[in-house]
N, C-alpha and C. Protein backbone atom coordinates (compact mmCIF):
# COMPACT_ATOMS: atom_id res chain seq x y z
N UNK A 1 30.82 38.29 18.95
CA UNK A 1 30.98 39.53 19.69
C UNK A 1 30.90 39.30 21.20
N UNK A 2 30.05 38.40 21.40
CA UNK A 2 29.62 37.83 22.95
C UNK A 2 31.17 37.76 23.70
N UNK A 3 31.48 36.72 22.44
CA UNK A 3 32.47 36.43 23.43
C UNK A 3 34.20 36.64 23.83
N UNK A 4 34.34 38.12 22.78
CA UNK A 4 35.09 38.90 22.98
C UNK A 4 34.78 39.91 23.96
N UNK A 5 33.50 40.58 24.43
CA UNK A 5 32.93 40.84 25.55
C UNK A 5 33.55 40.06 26.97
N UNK A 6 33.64 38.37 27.11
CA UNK A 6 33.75 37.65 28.04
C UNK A 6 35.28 37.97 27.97
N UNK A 7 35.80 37.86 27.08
CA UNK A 7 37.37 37.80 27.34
C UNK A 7 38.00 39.15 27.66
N UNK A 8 36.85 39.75 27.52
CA UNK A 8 37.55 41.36 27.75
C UNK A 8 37.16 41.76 29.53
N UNK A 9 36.30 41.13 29.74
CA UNK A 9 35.65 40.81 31.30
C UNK A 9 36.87 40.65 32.14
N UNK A 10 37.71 38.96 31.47
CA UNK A 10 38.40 38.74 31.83
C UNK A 10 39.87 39.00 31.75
N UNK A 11 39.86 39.94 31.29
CA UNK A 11 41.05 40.74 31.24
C UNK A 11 41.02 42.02 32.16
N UNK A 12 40.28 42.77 32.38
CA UNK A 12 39.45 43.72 33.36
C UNK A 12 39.61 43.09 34.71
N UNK A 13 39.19 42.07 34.89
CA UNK A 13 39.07 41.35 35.92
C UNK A 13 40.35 40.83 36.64
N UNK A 14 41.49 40.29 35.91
CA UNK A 14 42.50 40.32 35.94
C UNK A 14 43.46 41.52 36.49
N UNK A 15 43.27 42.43 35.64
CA UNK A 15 44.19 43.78 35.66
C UNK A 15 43.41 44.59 37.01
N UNK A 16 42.41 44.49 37.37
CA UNK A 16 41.77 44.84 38.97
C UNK A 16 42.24 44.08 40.24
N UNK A 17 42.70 42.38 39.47
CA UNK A 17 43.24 42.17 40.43
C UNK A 17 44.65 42.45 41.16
N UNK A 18 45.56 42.30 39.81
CA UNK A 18 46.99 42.54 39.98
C UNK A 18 46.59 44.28 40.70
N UNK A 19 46.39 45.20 40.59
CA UNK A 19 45.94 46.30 40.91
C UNK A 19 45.82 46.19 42.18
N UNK A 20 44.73 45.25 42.81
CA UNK A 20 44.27 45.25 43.98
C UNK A 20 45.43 44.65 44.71
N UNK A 21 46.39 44.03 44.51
CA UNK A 21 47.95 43.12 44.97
C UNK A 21 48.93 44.61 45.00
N UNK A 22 48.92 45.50 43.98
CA UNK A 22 49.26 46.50 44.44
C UNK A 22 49.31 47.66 45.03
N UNK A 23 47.73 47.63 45.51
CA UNK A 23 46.86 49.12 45.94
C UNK A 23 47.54 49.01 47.47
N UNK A 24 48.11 47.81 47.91
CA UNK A 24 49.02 48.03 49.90
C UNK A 24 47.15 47.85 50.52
N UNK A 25 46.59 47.09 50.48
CA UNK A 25 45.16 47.42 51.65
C UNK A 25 44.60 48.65 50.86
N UNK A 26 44.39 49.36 49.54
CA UNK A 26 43.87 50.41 49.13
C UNK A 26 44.54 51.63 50.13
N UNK A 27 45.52 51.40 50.41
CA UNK A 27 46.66 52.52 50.77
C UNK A 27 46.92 53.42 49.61
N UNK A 28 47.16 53.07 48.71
CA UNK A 28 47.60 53.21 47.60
C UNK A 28 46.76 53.93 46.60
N UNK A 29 46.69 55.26 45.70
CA UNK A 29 45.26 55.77 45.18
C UNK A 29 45.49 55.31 44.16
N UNK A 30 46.80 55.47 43.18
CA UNK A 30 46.67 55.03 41.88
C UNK A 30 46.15 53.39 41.70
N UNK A 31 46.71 52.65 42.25
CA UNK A 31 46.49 51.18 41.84
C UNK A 31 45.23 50.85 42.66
N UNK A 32 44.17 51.56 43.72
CA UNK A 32 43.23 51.90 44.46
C UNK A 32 42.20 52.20 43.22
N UNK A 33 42.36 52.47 42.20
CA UNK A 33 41.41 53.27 41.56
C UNK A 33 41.37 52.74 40.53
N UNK A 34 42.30 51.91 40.02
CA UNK A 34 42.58 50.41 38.86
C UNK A 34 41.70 49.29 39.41
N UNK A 35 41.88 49.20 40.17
CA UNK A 35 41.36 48.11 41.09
C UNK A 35 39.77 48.27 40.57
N UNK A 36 38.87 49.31 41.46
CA UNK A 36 37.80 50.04 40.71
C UNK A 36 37.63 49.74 39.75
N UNK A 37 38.03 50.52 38.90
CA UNK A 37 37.91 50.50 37.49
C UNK A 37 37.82 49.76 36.94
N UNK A 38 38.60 48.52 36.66
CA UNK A 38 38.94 47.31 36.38
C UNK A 38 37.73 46.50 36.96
N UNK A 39 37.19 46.49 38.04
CA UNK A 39 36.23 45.63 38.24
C UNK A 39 35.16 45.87 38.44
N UNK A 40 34.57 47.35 38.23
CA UNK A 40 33.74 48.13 37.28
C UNK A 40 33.17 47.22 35.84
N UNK A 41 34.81 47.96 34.96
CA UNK A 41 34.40 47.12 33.75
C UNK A 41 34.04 45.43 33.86
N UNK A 42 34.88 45.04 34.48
CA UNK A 42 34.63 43.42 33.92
C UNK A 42 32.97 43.23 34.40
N UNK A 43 32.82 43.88 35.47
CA UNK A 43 31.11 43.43 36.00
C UNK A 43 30.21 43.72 34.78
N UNK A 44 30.29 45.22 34.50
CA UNK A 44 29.55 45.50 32.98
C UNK A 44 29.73 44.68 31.97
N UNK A 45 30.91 43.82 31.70
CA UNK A 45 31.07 43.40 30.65
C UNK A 45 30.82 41.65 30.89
N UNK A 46 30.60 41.40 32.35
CA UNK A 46 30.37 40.45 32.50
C UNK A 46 28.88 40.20 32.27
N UNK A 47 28.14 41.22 32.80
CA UNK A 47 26.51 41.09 33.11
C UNK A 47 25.94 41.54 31.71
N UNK A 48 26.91 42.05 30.11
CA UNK A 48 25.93 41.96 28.50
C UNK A 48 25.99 40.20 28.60
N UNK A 49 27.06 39.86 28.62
CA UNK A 49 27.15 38.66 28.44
C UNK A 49 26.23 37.35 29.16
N UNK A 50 26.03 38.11 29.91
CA UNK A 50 24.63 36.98 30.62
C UNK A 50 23.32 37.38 29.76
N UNK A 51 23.69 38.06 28.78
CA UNK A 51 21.76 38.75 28.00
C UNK A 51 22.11 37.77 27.21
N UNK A 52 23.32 36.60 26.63
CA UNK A 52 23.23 35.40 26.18
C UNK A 52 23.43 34.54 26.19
N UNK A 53 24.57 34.70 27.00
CA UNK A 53 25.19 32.96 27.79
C UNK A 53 24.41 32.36 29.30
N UNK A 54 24.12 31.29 29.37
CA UNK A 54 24.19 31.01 30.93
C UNK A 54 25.08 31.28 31.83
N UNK A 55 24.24 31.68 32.84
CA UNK A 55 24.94 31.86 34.09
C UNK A 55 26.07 31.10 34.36
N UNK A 56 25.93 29.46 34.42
CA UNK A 56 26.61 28.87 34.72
C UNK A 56 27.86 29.22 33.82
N UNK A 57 27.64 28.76 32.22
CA UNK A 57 29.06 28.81 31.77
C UNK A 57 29.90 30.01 31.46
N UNK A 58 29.00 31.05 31.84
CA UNK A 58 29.60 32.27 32.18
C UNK A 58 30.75 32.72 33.15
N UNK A 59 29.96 32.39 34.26
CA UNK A 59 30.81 32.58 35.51
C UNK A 59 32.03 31.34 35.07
N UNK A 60 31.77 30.18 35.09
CA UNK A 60 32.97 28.83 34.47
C UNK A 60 34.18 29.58 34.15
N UNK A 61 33.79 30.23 33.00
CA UNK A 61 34.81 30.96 32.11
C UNK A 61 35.55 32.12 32.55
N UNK A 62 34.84 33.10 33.20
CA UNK A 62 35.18 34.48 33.49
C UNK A 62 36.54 33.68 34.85
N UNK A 63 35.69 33.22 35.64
CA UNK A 63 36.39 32.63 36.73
C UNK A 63 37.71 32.25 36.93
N UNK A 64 37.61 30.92 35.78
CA UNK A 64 38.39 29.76 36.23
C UNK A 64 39.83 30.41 34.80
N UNK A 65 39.59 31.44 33.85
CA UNK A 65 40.29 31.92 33.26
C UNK A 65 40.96 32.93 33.82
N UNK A 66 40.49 33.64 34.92
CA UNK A 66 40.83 34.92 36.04
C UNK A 66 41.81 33.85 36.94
N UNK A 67 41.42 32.78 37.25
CA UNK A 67 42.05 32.18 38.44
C UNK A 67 43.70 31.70 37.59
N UNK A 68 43.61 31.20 36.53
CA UNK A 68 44.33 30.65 35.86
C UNK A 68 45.90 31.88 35.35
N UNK A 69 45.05 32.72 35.36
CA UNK A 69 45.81 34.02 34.29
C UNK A 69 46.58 35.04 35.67
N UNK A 70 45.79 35.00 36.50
CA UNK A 70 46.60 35.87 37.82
C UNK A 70 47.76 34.73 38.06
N UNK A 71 47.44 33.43 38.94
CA UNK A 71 48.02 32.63 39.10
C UNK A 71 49.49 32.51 38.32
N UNK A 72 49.23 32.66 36.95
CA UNK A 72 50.56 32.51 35.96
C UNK A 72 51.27 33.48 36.07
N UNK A 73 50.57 35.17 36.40
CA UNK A 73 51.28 36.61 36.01
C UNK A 73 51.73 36.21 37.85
N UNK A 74 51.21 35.80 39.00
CA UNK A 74 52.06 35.92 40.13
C UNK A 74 53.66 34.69 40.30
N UNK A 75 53.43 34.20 39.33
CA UNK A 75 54.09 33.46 39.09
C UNK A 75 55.57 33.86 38.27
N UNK A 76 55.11 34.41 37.57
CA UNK A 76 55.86 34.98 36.03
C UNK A 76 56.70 36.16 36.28
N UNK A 77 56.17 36.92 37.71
CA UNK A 77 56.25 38.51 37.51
C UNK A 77 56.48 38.76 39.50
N UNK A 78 55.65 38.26 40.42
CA UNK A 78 55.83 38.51 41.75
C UNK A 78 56.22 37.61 42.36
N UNK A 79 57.37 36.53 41.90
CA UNK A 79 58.03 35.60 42.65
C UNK A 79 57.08 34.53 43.76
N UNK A 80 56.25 34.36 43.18
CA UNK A 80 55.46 33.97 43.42
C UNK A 80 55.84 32.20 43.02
N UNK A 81 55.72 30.78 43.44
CA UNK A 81 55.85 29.65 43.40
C UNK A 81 54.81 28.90 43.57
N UNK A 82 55.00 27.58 42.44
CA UNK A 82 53.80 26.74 42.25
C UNK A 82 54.12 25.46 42.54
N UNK A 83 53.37 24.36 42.94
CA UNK A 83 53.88 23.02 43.19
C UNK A 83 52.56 22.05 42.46
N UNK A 84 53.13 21.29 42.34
CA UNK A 84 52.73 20.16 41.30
C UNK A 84 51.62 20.03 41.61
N UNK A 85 50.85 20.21 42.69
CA UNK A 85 49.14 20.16 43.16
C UNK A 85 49.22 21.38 42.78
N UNK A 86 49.39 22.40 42.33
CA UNK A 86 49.05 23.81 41.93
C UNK A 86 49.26 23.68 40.51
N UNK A 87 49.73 23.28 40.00
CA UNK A 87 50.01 22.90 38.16
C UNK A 87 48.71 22.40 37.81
N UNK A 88 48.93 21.30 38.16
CA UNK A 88 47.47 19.98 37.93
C UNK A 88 46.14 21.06 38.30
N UNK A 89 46.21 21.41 39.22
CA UNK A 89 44.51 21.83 39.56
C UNK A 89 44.17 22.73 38.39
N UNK A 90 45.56 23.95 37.94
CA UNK A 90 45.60 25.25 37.07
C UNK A 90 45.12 24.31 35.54
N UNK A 91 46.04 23.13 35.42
CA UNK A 91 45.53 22.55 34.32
C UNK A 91 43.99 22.05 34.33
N UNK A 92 43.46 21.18 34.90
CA UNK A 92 42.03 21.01 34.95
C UNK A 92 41.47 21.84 34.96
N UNK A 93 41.83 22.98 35.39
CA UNK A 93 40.57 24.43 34.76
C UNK A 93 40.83 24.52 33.92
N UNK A 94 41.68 24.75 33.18
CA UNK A 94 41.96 25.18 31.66
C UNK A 94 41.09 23.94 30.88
N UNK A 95 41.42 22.67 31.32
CA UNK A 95 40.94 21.69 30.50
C UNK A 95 39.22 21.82 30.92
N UNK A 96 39.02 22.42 31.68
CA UNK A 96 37.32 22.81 31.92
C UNK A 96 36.92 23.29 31.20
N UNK A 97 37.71 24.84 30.71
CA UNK A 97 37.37 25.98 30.12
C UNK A 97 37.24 25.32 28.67
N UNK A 98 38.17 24.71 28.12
CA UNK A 98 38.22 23.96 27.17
C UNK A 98 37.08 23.37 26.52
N UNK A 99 36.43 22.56 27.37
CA UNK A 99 35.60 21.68 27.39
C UNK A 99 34.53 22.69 27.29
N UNK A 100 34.14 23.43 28.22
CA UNK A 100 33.22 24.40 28.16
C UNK A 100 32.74 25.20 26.66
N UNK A 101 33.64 25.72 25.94
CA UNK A 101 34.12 26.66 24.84
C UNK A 101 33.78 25.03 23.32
N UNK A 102 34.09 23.88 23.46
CA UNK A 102 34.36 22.93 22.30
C UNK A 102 33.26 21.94 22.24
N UNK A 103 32.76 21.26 23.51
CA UNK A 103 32.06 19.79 23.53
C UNK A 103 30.82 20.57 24.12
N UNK A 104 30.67 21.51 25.37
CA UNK A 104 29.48 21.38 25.91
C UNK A 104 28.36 22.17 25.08
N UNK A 105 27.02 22.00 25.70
CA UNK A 105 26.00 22.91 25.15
C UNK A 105 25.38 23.70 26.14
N UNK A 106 26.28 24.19 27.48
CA UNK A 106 25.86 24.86 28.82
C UNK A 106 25.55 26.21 28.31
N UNK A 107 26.45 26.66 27.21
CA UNK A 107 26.13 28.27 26.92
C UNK A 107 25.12 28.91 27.39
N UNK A 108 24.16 27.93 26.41
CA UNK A 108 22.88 28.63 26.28
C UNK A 108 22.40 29.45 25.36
N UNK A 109 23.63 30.03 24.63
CA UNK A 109 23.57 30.51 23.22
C UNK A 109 22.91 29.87 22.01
């Protein structure tokens, strides 16, 4: 359950950001108020999840999966361009997150 909580963080977290790319400087009320909202929830849903994971591999995850997942949707969707030092780095987080989620025992769980 934890850690459908984390992924839902990071989806929240995500969708506040694209939001916040569209709010113009919070010009903007509708995508102004997503933004909010969105990072509202992910904080709540970030901070059950610290009542069992560590800090550390908490933030790891929420983070470097937020960094990874905007990165791809500005990519995918706002013409947005990546270069081969931007691939590689996107991959080593993933292969973090990886590592984090399979081999380590940082949880704390």
């Amino acid at each position: 359950m934890v850690h459908l909580m984390l992924a839902a963080a990071i989806v929240f977290e995500v969708v506040g950001t694209m939001a916040l790319k569209m709010s113009d400087g919070f010009t903007r009320l509708g995508p102004s108020a997503v933004t909010v909202l969105g990072y509202t929830a992910a904080f709540y849903l970030l901070a059950q999840c610290l009542r069992t994971f560590s800090v550390g591999f908490t933030y790891a995850v929420w983070s470097g999966c937020g960094i990874v997942l905007v990165a791809l949707i500005g990519i995918l969707f706002l013409d947005e361009t990546a270069d081969l030092p931007g691939v590689v780095g996107m991959a080593l987080i993933v292969a973090g997150v990886v590592m984090l989620n399979t081999v380590s025992r940082m949880s704390g769980a």
